[in-house]
C-alpha atoms as a PDB file:
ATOM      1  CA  UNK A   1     -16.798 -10.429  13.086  1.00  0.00           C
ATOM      2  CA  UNK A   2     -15.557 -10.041  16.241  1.00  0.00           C
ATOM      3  CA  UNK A   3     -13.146  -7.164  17.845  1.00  0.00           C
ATOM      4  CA  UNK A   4      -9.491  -9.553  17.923  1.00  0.00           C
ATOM      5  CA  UNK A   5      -7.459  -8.591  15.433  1.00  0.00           C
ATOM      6  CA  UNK A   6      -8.067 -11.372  12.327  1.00  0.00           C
ATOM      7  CA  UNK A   7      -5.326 -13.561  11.497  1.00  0.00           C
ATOM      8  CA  UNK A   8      -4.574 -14.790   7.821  1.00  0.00           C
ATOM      9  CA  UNK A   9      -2.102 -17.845   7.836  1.00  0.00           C
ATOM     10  CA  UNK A  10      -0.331 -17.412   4.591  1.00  0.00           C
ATOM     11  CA  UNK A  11       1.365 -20.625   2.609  1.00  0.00           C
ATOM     12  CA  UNK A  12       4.101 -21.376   0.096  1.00  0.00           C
ATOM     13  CA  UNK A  13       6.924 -23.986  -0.528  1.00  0.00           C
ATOM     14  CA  UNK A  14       9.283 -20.808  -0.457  1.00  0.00           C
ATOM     15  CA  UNK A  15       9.162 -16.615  -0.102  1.00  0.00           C
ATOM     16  CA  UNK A  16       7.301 -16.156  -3.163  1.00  0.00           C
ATOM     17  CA  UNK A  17       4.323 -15.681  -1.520  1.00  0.00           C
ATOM     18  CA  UNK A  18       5.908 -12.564   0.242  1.00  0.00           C
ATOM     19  CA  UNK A  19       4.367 -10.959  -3.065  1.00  0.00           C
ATOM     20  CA  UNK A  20       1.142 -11.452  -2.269  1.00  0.00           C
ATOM     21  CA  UNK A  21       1.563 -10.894   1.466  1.00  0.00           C
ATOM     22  CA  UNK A  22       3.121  -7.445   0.689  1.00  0.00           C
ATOM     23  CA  UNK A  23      -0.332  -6.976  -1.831  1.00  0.00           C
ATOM     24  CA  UNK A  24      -2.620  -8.257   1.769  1.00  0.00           C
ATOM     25  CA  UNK A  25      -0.654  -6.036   4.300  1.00  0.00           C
ATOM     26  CA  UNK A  26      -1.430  -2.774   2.005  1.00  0.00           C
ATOM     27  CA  UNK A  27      -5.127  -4.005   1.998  1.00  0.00           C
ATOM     28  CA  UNK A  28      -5.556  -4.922   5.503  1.00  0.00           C
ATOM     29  CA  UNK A  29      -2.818  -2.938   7.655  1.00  0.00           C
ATOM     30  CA  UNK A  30      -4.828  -4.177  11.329  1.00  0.00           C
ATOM     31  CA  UNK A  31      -4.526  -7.609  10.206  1.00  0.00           C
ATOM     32  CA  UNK A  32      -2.087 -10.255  11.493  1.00  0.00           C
ATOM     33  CA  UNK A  33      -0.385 -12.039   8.881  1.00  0.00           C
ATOM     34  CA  UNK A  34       1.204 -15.621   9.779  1.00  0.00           C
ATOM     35  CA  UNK A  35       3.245 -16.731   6.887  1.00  0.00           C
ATOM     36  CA  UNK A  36       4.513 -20.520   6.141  1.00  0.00           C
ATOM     37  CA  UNK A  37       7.260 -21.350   3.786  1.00  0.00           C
ATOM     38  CA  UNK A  38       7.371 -24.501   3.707  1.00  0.00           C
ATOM     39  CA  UNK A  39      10.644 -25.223   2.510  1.00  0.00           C
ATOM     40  CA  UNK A  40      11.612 -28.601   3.561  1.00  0.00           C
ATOM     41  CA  UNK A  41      10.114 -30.051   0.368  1.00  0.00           C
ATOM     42  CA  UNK A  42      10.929 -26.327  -1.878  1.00  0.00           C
ATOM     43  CA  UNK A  43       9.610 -25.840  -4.734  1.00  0.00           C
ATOM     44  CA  UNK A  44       6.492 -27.246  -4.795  1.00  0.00           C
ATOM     45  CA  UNK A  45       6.701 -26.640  -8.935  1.00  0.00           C
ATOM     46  CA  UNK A  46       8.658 -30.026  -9.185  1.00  0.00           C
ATOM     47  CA  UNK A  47       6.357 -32.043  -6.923  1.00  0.00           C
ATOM     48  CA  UNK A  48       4.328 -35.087  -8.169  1.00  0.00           C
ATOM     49  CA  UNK A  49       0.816 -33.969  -7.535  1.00  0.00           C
ATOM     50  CA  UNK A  50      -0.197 -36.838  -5.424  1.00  0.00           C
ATOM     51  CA  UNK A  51       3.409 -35.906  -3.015  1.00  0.00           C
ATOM     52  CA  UNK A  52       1.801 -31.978  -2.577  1.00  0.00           C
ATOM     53  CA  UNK A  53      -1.741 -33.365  -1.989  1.00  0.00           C
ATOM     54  CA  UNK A  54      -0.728 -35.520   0.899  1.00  0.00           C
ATOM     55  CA  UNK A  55       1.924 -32.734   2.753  1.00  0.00           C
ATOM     56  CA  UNK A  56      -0.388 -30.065   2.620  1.00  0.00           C
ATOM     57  CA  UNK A  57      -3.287 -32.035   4.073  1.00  0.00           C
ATOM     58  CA  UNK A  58      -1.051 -33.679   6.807  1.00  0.00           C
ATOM     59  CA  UNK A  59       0.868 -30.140   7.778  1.00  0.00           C
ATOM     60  CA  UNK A  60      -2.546 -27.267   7.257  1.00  0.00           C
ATOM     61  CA  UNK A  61      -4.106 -29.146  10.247  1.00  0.00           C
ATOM     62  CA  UNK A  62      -1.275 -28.478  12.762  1.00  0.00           C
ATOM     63  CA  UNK A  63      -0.864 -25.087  11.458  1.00  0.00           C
ATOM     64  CA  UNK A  64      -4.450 -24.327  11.609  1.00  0.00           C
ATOM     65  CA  UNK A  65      -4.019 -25.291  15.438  1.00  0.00           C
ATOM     66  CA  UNK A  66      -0.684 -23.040  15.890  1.00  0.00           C
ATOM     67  CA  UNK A  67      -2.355 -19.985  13.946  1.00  0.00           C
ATOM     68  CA  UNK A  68      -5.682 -20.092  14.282  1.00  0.00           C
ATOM     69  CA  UNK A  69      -6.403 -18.306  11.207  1.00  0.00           C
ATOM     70  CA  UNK A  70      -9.089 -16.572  10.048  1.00  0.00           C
ATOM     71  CA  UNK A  71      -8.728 -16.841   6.243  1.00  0.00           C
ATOM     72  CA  UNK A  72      -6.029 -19.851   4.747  1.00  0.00           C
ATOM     73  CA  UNK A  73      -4.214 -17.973   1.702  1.00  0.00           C
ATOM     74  CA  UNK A  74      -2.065 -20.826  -0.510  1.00  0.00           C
ATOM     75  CA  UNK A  75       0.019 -18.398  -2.399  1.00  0.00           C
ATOM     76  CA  UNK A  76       1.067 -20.729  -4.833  1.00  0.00           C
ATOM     77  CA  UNK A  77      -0.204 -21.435  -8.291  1.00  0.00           C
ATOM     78  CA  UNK A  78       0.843 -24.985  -8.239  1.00  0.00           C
ATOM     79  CA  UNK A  79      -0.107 -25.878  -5.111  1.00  0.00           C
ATOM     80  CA  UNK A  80      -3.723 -23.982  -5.846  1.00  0.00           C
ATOM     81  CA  UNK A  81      -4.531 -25.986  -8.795  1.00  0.00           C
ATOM     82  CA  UNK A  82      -4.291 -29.559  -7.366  1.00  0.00           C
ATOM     83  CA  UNK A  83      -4.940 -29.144  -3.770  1.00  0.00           C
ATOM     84  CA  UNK A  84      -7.577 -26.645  -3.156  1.00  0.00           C
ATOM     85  CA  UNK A  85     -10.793 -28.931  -3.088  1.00  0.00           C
ATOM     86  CA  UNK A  86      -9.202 -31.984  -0.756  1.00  0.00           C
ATOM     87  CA  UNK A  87      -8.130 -28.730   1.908  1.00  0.00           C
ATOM     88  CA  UNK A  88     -11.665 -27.166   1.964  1.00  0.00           C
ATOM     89  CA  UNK A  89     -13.104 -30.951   2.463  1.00  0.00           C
ATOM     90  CA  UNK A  90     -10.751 -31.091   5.361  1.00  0.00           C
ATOM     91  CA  UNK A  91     -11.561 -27.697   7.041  1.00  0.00           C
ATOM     92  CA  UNK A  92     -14.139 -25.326   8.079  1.00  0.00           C
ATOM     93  CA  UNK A  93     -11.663 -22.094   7.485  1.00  0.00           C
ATOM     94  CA  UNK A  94     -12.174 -20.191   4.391  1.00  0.00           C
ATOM     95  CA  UNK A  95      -9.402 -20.468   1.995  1.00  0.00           C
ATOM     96  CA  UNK A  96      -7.871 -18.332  -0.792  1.00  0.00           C
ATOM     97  CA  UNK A  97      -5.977 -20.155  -3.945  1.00  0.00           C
ATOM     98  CA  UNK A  98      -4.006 -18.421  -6.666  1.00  0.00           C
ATOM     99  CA  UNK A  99      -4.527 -19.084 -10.071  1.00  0.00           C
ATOM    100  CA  UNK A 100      -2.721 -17.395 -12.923  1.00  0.00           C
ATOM    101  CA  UNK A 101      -4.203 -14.258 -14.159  1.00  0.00           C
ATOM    102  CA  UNK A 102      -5.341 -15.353 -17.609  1.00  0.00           C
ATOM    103  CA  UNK A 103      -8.726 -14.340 -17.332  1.00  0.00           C
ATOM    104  CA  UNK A 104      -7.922 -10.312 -17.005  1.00  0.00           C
ATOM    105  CA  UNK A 105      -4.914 -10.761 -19.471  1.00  0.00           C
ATOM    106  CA  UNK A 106      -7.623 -11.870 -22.117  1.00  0.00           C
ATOM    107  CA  UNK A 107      -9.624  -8.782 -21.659  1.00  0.00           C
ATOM    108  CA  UNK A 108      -6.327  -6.453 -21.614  1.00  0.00           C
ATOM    109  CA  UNK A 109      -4.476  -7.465 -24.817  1.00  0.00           C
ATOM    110  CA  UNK A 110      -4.709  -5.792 -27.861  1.00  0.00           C
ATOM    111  CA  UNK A 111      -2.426  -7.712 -30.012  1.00  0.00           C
ATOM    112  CA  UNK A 112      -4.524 -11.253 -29.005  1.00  0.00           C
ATOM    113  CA  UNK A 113      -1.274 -13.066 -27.537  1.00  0.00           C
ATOM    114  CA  UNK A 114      -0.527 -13.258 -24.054  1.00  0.00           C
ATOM    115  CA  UNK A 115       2.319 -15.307 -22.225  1.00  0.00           C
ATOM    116  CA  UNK A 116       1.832 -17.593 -19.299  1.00  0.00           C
ATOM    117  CA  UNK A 117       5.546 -17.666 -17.263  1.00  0.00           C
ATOM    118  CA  UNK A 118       4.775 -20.236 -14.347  1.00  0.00           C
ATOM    119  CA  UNK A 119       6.935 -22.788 -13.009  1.00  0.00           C
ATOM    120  CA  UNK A 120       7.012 -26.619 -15.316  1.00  0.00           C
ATOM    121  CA  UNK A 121       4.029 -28.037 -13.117  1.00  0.00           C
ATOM    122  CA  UNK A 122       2.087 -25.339 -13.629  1.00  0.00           C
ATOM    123  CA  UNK A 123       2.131 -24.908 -17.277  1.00  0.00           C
ATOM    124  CA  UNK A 124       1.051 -28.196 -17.570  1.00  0.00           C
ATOM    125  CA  UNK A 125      -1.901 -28.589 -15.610  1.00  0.00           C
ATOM    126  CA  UNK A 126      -4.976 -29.534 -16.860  1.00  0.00           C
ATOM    127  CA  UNK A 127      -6.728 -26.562 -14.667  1.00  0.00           C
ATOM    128  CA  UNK A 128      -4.611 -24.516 -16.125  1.00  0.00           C
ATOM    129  CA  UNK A 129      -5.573 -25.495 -19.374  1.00  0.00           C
ATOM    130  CA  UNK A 130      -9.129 -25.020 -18.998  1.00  0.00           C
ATOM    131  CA  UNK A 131      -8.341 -21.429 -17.690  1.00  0.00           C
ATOM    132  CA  UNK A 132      -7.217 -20.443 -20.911  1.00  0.00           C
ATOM    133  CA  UNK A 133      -9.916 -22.663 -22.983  1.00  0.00           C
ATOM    134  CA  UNK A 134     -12.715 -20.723 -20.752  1.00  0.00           C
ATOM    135  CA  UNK A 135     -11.403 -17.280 -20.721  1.00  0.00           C
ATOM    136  CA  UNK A 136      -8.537 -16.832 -23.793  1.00  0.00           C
ATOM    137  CA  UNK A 137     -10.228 -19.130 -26.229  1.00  0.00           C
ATOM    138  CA  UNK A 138      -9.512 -16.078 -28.662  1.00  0.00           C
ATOM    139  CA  UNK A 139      -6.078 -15.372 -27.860  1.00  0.00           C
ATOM    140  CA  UNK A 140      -2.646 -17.036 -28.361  1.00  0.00           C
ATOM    141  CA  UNK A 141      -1.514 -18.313 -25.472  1.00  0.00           C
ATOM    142  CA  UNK A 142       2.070 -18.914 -25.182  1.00  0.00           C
ATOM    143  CA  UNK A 143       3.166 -20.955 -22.245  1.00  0.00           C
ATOM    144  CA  UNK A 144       6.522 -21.031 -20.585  1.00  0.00           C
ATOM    145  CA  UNK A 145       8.135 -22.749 -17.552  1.00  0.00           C
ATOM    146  CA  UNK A 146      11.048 -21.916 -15.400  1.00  0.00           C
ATOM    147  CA  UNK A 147      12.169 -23.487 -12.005  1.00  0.00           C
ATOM    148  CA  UNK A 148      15.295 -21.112 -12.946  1.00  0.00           C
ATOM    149  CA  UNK A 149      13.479 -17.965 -11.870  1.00  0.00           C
ATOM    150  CA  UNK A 150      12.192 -19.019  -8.453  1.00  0.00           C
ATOM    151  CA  UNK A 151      15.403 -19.357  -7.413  1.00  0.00           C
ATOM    152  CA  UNK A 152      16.332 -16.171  -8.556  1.00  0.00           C
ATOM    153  CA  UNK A 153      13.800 -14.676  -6.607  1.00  0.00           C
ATOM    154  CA  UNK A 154      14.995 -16.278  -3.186  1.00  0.00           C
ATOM    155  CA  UNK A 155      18.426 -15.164  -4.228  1.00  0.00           C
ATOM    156  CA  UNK A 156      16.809 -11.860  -3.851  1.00  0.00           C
ATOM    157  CA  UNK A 157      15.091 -11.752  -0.814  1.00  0.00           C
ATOM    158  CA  UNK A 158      18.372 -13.653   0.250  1.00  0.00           C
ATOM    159  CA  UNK A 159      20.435 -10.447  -0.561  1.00  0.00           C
ATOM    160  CA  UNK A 160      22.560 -12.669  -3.410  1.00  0.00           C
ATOM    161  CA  UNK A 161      22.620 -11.381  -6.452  1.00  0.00           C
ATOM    162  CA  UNK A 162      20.419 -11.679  -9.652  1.00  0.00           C
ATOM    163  CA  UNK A 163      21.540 -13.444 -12.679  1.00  0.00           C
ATOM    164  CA  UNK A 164      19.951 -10.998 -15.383  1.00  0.00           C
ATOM    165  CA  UNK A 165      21.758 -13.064 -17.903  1.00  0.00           C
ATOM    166  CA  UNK A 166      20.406 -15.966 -16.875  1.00  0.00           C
ATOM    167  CA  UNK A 167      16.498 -14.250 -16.755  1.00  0.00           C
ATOM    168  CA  UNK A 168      17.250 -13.314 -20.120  1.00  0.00           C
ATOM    169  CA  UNK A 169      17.878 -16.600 -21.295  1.00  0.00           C
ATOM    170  CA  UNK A 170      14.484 -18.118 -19.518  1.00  0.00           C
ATOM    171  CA  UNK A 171      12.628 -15.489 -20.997  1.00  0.00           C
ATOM    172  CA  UNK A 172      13.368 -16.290 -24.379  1.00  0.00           C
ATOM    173  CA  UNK A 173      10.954 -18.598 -25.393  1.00  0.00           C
ATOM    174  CA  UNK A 174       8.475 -15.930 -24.962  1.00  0.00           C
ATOM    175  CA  UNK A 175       9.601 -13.781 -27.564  1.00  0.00           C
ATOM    176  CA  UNK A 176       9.829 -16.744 -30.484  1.00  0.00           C
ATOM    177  CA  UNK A 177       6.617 -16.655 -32.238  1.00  0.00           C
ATOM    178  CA  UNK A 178       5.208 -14.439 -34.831  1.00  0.00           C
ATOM    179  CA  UNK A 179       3.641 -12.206 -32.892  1.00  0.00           C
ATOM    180  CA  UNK A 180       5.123 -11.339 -29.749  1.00  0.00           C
ATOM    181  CA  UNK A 181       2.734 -11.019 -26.297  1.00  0.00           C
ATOM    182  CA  UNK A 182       1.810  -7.435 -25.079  1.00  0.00           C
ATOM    183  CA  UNK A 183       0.775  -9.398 -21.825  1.00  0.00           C
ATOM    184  CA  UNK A 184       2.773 -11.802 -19.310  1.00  0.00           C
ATOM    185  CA  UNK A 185       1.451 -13.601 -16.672  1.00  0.00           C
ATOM    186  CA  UNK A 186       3.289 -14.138 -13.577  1.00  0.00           C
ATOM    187  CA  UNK A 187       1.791 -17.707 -13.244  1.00  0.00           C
ATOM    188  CA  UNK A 188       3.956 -18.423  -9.871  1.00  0.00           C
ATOM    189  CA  UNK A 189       3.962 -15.890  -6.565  1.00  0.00           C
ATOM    190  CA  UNK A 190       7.895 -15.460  -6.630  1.00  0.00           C
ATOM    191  CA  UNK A 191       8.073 -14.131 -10.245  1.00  0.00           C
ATOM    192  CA  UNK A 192       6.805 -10.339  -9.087  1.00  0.00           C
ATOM    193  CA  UNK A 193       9.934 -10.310  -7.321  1.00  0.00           C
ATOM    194  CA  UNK A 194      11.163  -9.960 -10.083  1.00  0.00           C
ATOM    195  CA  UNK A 195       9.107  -7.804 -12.085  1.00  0.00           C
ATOM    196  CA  UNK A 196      12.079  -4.961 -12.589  1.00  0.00           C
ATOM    197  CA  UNK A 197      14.399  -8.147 -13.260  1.00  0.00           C
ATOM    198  CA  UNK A 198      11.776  -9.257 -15.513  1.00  0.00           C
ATOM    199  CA  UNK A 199      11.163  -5.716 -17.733  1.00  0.00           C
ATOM    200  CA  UNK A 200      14.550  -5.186 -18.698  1.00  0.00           C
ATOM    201  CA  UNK A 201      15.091  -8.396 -20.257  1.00  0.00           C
ATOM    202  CA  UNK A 202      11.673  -8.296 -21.765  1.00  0.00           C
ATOM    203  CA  UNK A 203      10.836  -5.406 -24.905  1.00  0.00           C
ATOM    204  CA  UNK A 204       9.596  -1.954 -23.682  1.00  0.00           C
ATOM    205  CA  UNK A 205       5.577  -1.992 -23.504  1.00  0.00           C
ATOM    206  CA  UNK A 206       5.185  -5.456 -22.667  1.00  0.00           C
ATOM    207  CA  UNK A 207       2.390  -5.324 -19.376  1.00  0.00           C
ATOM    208  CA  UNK A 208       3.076  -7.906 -16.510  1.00  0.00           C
ATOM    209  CA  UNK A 209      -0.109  -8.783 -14.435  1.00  0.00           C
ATOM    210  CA  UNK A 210      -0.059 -11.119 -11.500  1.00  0.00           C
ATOM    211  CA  UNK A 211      -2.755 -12.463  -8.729  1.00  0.00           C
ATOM    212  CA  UNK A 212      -1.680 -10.532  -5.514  1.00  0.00           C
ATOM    213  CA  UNK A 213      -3.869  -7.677  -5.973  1.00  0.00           C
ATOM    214  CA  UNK A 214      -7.224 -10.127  -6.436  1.00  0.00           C
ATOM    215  CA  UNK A 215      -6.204 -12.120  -3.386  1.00  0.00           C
ATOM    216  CA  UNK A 216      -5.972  -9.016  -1.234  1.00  0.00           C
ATOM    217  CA  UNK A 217      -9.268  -7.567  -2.742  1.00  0.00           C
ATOM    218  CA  UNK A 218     -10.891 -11.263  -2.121  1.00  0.00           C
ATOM    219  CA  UNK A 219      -9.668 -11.381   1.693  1.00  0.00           C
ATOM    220  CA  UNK A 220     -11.202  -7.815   2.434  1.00  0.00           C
ATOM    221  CA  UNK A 221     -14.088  -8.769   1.036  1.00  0.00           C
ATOM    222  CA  UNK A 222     -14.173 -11.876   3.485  1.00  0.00           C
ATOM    223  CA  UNK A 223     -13.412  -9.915   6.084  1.00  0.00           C
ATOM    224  CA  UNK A 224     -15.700  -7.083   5.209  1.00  0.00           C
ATOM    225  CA  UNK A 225     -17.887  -7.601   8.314  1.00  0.00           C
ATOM    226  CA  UNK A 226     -15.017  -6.800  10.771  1.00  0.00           C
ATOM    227  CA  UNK A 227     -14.022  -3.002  11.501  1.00  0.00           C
ATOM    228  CA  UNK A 228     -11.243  -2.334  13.522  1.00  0.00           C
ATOM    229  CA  UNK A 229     -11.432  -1.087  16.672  1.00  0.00           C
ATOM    230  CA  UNK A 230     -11.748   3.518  16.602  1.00  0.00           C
ATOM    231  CA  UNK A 231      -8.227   2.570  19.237  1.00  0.00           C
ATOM    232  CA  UNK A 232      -6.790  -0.255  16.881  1.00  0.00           C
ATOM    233  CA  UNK A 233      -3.551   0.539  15.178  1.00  0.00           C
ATOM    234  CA  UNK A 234      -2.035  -0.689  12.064  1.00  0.00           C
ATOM    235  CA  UNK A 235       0.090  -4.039  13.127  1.00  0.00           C
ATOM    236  CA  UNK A 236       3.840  -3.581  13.819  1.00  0.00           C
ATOM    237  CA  UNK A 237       6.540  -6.491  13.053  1.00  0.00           C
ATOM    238  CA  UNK A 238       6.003  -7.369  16.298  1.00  0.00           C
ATOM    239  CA  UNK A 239       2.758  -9.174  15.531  1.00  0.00           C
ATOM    240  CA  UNK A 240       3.493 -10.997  12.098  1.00  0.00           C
ATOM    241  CA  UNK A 241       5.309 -14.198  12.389  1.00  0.00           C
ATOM    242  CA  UNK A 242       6.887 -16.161   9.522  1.00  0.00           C
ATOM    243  CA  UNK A 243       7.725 -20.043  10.414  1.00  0.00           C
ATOM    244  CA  UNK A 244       9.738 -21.449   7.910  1.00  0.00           C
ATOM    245  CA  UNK A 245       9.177 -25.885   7.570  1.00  0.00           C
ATOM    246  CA  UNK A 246      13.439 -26.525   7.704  1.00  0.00           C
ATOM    247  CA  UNK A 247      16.384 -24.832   9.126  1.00  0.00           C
ATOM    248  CA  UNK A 248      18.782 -24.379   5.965  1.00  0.00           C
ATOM    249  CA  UNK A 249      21.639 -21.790   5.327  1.00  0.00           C
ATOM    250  CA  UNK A 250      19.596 -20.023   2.925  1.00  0.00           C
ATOM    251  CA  UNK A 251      16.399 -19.739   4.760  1.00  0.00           C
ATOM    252  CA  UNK A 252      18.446 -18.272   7.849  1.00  0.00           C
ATOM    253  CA  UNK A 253      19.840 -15.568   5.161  1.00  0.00           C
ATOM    254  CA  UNK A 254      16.353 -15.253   4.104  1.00  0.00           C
ATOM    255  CA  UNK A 255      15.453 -14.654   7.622  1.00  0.00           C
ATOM    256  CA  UNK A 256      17.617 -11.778   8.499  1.00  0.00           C
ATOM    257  CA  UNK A 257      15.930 -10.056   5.884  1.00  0.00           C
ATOM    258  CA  UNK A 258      11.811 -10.636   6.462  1.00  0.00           C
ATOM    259  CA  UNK A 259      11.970  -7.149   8.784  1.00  0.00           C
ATOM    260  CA  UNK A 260      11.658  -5.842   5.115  1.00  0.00           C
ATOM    261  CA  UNK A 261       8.517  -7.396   4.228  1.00  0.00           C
ATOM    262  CA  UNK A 262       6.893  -7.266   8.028  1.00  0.00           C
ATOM    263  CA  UNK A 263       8.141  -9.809   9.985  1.00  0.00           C
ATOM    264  CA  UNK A 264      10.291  -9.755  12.820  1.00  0.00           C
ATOM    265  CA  UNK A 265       9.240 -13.099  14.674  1.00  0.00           C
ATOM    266  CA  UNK A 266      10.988 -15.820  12.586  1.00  0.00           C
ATOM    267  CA  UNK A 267      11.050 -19.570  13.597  1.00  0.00           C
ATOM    268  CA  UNK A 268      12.885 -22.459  11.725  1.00  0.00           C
ATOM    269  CA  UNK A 269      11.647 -26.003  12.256  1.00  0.00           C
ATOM    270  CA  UNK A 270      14.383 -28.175  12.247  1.00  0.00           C
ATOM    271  CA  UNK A 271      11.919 -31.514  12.213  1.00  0.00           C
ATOM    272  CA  UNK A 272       9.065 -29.958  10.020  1.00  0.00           C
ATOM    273  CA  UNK A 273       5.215 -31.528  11.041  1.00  0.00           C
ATOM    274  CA  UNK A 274       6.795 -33.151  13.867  1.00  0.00           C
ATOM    275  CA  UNK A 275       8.242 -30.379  15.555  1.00  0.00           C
ATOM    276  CA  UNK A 276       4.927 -28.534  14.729  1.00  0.00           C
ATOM    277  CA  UNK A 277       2.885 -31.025  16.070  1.00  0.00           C
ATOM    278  CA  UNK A 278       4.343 -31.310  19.298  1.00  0.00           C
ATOM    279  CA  UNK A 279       4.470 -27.668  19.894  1.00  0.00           C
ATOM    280  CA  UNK A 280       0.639 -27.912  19.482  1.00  0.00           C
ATOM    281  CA  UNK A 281       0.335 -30.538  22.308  1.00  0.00           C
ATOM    282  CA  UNK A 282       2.405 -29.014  25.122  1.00  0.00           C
ATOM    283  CA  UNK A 283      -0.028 -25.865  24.564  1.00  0.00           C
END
């Protein structure tokens, strides 16, 4: 690969992905990161499958020609398991999906039950399904849904505070059965926002896993042709950029805050894929 610094255009309904752009800024420190969150339809968890497939296919084109990304990460489980084949029909840019992590919970439990915590739509997805029927056939899987939680986690970034109570209560199910899991999934890119959130309301020894750490490791190993330059330097606020889809009150607290995760250029859209689009033509 070439000498320019390599851009990865980064995608979510809301800041959960910020998880797994914190996971690819520790793995790739000279690379620009251009983060979406598209939060004029937030959160894509309650989304009719057929509403996601046709936004992300109408807005990744535009943002493709605003970014001009070198790797596409959708950091979002629910978006990953129903859109990921119609995008790489629609483009020649190499893109990353998250699934949950059931595969390497299988091969860490001891006790044979693991926990998926996603959002509804993704604990109910077919792919998901087959994830566990390929990988976990020998485990208990217990599965467990909460929209609750991602808005917990923008609370967060928003500075607001965290409703442990409330955590508590969404985490319940998990701890029903028999035999309780020794391993959770975080099956949706907010929830490791929450991970300290998470482990006090959940019993000591429990092990949370999530799919920032893959991504990372699978975008340096696209990337694994291109060295920085011997002068390059590890890139500053300055050159990330976070574009958020609509200008709300909460994502302009959100946005006074992104400095902590890397980004100091922060746009709002006020008219979404329009806006976008004609920004494209007038360059």
């Amino acid at each position: 690969m070439s000498t320019p610094t390599p851009t990865l255009l980064v995608f979510d309904s809301g800041v959960g992905g910020i998880s797994v752009a914190d996971e690819i800024r520790r793995a790739l420190p000279h690379c620009r990161l251009f983060y979406v969150a598209d939060n004029a339809i937030f959160p894509y968890g309650t989304q009719e499958e057929s509403v996601l497939v046709n936004r992300l296919l109408e807005l990744l084109p535009h943002l493709e020609q605003y970014a001009h990304p070198d790797i596409i990460v959708i950091a979002c489980n629910t978006a990953s398991t129903v859109v990921l084949e119609p995008l790489r029909a629609q483009t020649r840019t190499p893109i990353i999906g998250v699934v949950p992590a059931i595969k390497p919970a299988a091969q860490l439990t001891s006790s044979g039950t693991i926990a998926l915590l996603a959002t509804p739509g993704t604990v109910k997805r077919q792919y998901v399904q087959r994830l566990i029927e390929e990988f976990a056939p020998h485990c208990q899987v217990i599965k467990v849904g909460s929209a609750e939680l991602v808005h917990q986690a923008e609370n967060k970034l928003r500075g607001l505070p965290v409703d442990e109570e409330l955590i508590a209560r969404e985490l319940a199910p998990l701890l029903t059965g028999q035999t309780p899991p020794d391993t959770v999934v975080l099956g949706c890119t907010h929830f490791p926002l929450l991970s300290e959130e998470i482990r006090r309301a959940l019993p000591a020894g429990i092990r949370l896993i999530d799919s920032g750490d893959a991504i990372a490791r699978r975008a340096r190993f696209l990337l694994q042709d291109w060295h920085p330059p011997v002068t390059s330097r590890p890139t500053t606020l300055n050159d990330n950029e976070f574009l958020f889809t609509a200008d709300t009150e909460p994502a302009r607290q959100m946005a006074k805050r992104l400095h902590l995760h890397g980004f100091d250029k922060v746009r709002l859209i006020a008219n979404g894929i329009t806006e976008l689009a004609q920004k494209n033509s007038a360059t």
